[in-house]
N, C-alpha and C. Protein backbone atom coordinates (compact mmCIF):
# COMPACT_ATOMS: atom_id res chain seq x y z
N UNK A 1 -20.07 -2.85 0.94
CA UNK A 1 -19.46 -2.82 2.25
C UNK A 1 -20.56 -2.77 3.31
N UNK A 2 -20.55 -3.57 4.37
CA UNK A 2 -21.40 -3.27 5.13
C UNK A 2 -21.18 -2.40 6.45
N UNK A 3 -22.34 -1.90 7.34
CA UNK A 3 -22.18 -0.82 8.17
C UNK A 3 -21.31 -1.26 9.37
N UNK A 4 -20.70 -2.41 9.44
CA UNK A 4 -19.89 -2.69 10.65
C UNK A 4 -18.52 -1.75 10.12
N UNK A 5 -17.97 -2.56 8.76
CA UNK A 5 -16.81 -1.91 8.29
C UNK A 5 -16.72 -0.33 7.71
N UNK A 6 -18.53 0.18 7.37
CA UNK A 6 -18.28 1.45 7.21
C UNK A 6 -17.75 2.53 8.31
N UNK A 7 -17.53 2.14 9.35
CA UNK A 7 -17.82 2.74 10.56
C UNK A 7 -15.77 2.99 10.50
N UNK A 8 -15.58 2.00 10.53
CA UNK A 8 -13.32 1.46 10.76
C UNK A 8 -13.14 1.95 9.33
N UNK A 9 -13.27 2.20 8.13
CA UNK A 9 -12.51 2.65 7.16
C UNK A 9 -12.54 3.97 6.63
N UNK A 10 -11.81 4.59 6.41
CA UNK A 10 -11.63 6.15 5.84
C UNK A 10 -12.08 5.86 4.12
N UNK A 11 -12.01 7.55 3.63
CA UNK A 11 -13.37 7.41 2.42
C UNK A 11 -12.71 7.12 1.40
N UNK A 12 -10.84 6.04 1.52
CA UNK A 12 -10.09 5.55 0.93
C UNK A 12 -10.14 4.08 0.86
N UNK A 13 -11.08 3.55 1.79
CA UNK A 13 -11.54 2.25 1.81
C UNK A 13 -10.18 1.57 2.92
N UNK A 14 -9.07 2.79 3.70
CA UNK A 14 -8.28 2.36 4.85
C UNK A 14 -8.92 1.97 5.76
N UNK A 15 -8.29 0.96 6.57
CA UNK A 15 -8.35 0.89 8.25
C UNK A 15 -7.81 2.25 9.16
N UNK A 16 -9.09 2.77 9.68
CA UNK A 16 -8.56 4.26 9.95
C UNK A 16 -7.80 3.68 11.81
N UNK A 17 -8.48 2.66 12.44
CA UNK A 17 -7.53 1.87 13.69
C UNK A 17 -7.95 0.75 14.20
N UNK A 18 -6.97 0.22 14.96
CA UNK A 18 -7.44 -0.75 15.36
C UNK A 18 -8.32 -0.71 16.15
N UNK A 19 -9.42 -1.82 16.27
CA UNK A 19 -10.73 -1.87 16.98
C UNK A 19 -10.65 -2.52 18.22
N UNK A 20 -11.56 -1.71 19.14
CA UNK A 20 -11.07 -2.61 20.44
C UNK A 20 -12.23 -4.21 20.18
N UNK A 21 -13.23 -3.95 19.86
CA UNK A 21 -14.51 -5.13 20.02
C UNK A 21 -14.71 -5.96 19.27
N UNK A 22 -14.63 -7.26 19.30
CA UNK A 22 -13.81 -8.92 18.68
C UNK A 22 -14.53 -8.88 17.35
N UNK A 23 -15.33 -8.38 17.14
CA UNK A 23 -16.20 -8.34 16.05
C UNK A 23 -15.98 -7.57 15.13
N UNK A 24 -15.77 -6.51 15.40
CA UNK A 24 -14.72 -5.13 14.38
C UNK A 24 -13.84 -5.90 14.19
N UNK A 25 -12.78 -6.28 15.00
CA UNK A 25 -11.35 -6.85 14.57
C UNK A 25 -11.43 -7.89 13.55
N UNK A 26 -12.47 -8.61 13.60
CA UNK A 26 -12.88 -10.21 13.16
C UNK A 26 -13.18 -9.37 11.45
N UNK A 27 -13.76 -8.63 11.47
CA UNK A 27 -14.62 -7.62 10.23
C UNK A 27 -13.35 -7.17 9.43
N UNK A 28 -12.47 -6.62 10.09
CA UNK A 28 -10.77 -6.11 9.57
C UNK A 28 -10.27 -7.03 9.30
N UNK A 29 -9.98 -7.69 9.65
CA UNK A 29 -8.83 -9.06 9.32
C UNK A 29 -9.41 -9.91 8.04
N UNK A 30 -10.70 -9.97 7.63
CA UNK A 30 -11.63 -10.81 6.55
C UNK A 30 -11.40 -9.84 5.82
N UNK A 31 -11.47 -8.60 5.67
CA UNK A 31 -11.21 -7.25 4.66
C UNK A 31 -9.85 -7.41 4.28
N UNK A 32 -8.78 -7.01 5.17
CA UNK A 32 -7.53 -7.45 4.74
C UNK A 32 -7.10 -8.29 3.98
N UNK A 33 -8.02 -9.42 4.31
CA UNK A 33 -7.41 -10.90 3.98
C UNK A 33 -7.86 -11.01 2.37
N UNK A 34 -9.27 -10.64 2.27
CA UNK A 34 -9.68 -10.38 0.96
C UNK A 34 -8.36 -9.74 -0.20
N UNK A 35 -7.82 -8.54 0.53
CA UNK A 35 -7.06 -8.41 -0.59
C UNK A 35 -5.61 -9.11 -0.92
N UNK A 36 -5.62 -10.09 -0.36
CA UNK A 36 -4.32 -10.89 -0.55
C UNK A 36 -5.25 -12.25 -1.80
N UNK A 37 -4.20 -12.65 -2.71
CA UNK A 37 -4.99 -13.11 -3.90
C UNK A 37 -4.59 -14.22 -3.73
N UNK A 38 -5.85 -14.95 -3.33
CA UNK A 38 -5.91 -16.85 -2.95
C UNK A 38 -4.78 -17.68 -3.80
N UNK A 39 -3.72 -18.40 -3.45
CA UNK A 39 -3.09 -19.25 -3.52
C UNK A 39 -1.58 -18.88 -4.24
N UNK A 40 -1.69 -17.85 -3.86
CA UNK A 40 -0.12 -16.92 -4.46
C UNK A 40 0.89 -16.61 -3.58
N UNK A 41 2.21 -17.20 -3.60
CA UNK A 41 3.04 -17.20 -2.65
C UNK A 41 3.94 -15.83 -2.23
N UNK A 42 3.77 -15.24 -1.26
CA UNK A 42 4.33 -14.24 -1.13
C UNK A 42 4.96 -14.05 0.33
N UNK A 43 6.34 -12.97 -0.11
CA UNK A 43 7.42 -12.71 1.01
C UNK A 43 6.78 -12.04 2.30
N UNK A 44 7.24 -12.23 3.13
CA UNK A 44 6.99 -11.25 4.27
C UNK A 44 6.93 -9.88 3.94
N UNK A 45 7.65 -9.01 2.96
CA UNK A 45 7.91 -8.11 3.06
C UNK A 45 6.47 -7.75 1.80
N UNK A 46 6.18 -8.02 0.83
CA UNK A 46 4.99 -8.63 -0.22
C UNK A 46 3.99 -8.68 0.91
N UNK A 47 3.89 -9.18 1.45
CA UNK A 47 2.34 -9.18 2.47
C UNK A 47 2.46 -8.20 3.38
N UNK A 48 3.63 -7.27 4.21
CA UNK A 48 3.23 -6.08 4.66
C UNK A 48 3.32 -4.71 4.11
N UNK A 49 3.84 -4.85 2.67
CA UNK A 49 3.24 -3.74 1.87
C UNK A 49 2.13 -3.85 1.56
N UNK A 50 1.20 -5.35 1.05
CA UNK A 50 -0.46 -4.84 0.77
C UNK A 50 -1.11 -4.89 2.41
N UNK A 51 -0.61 -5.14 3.77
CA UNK A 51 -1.70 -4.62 5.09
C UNK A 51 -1.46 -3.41 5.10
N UNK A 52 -0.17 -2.89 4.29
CA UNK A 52 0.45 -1.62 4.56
C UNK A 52 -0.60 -0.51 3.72
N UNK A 53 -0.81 -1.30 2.73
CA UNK A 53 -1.67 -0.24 1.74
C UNK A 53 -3.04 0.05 2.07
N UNK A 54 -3.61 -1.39 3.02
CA UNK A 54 -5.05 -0.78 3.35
C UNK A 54 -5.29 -0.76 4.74
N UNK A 55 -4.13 -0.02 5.86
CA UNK A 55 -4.48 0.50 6.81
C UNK A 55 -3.93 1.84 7.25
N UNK A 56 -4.24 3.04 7.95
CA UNK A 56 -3.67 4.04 8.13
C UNK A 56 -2.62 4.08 9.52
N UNK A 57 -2.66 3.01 10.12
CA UNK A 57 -2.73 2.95 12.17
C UNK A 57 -0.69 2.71 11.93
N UNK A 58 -0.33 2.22 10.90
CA UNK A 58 0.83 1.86 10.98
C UNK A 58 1.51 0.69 11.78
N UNK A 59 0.43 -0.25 11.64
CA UNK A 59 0.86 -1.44 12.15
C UNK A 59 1.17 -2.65 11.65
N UNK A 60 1.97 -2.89 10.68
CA UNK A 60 1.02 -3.89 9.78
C UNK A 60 1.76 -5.13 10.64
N UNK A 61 2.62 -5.19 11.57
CA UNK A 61 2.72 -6.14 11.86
C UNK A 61 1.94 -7.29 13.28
N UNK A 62 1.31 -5.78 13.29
CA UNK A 62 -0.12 -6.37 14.39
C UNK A 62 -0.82 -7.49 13.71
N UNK A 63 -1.61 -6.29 11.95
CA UNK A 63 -2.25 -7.19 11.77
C UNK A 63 -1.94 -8.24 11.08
N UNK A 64 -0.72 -8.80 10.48
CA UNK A 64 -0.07 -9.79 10.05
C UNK A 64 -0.03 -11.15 11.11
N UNK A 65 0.13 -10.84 11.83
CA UNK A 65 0.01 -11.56 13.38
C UNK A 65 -1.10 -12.42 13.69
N UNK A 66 -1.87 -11.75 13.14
CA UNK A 66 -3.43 -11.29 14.13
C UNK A 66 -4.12 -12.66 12.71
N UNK A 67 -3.84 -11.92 11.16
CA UNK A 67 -4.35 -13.19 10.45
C UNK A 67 -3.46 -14.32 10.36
N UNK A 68 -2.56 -14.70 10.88
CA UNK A 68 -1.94 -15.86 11.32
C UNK A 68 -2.62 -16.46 12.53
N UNK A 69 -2.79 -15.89 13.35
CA UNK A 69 -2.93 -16.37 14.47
C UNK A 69 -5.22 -16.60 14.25
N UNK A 70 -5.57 -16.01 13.51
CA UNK A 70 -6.84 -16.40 13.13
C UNK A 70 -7.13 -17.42 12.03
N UNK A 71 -6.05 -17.98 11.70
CA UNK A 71 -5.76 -18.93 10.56
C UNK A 71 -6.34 -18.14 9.13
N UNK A 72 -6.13 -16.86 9.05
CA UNK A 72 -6.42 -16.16 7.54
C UNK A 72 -5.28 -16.37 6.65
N UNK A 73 -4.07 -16.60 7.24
CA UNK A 73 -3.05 -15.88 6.54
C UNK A 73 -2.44 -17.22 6.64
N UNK A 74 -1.53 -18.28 6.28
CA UNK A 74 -0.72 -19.19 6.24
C UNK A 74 0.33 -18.65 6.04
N UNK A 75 1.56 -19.59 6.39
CA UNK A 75 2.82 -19.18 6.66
C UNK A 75 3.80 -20.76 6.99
N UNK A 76 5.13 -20.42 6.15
CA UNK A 76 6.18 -21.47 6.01
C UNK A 76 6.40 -21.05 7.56
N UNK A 77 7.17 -22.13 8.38
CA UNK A 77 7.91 -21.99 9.60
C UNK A 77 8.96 -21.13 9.86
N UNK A 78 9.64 -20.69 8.86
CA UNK A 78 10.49 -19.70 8.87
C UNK A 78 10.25 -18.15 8.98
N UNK A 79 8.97 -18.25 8.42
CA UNK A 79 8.21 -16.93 7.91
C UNK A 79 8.65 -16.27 6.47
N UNK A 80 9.47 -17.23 5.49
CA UNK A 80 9.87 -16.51 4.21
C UNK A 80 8.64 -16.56 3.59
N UNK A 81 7.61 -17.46 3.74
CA UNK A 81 6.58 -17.76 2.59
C UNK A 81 4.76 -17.02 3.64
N UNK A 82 4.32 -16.39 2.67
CA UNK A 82 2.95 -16.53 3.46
C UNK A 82 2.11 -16.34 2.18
N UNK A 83 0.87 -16.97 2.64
CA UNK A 83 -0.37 -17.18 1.61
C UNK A 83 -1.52 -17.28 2.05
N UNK A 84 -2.88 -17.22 1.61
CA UNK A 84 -4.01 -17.77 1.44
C UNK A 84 -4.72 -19.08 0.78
N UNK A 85 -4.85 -19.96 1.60
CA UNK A 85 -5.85 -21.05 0.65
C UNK A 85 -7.14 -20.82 1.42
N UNK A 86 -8.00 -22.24 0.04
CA UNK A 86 -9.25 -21.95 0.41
C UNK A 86 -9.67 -21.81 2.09
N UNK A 87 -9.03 -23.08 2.46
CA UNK A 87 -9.27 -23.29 3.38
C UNK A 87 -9.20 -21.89 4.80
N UNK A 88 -7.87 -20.84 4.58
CA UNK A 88 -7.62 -19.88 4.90
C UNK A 88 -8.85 -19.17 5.16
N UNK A 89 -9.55 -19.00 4.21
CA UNK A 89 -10.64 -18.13 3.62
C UNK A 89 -11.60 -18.20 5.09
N UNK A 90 -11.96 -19.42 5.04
CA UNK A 90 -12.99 -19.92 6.47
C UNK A 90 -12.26 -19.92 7.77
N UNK A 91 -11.20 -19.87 7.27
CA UNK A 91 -10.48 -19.36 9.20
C UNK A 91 -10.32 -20.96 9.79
N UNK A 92 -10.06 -22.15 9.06
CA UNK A 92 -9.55 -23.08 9.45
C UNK A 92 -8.23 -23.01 9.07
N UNK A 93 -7.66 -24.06 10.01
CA UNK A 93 -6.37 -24.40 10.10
C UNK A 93 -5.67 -25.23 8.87
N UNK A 94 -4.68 -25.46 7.86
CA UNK A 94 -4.51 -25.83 7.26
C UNK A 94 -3.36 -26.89 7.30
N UNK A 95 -2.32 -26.69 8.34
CA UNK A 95 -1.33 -27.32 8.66
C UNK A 95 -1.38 -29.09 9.48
């Protein structure tokens, strides 16, 4: 782990809050995203139990948002389906 993210996680390896400075946030959202397992299709409700499991702030729908909107996280138009591909990984757009 490096000292940006040692600083945002509790000694549970949680997001202890959200960060105000683009670079923390940018550091959280790649952590998060890590634990979602590349190319496995999962429910809305499946992807905010695991942001749910590794943050303490009680938001998970901030950060659900937040890796959509950073292209981490992919997502059907409806919002039933969300995933990771490679492409995800690098924070490009896949659609």
């Amino acid at each position: 782990m490096n000292e940006l993210l040692d600083r945002l996680l509790d000694a549970d390896g949680k997001v202890k809050r959200w960060p105000k400075k683009s670079a923390e946030k940018d550091a959280i959202l790649q952590y998060i995203q890590e634990k979602i397992e590349k190319g496995k299709i999962y429910t809305e409700k499946e992807i905010n139990e695991i942001i749910t499991k590794w943050h303490s702030f009680n938001d998970y729908a901030l950060i659900r948002r937040m890796l959509y909107d950073k292209n981490l996280l992919q997502r059907t138009p409806d919002g039933r389906q969300y995933w990771v591909d490679e492409k995800s990984r690098s924070g490009e757009k896949t659609e």
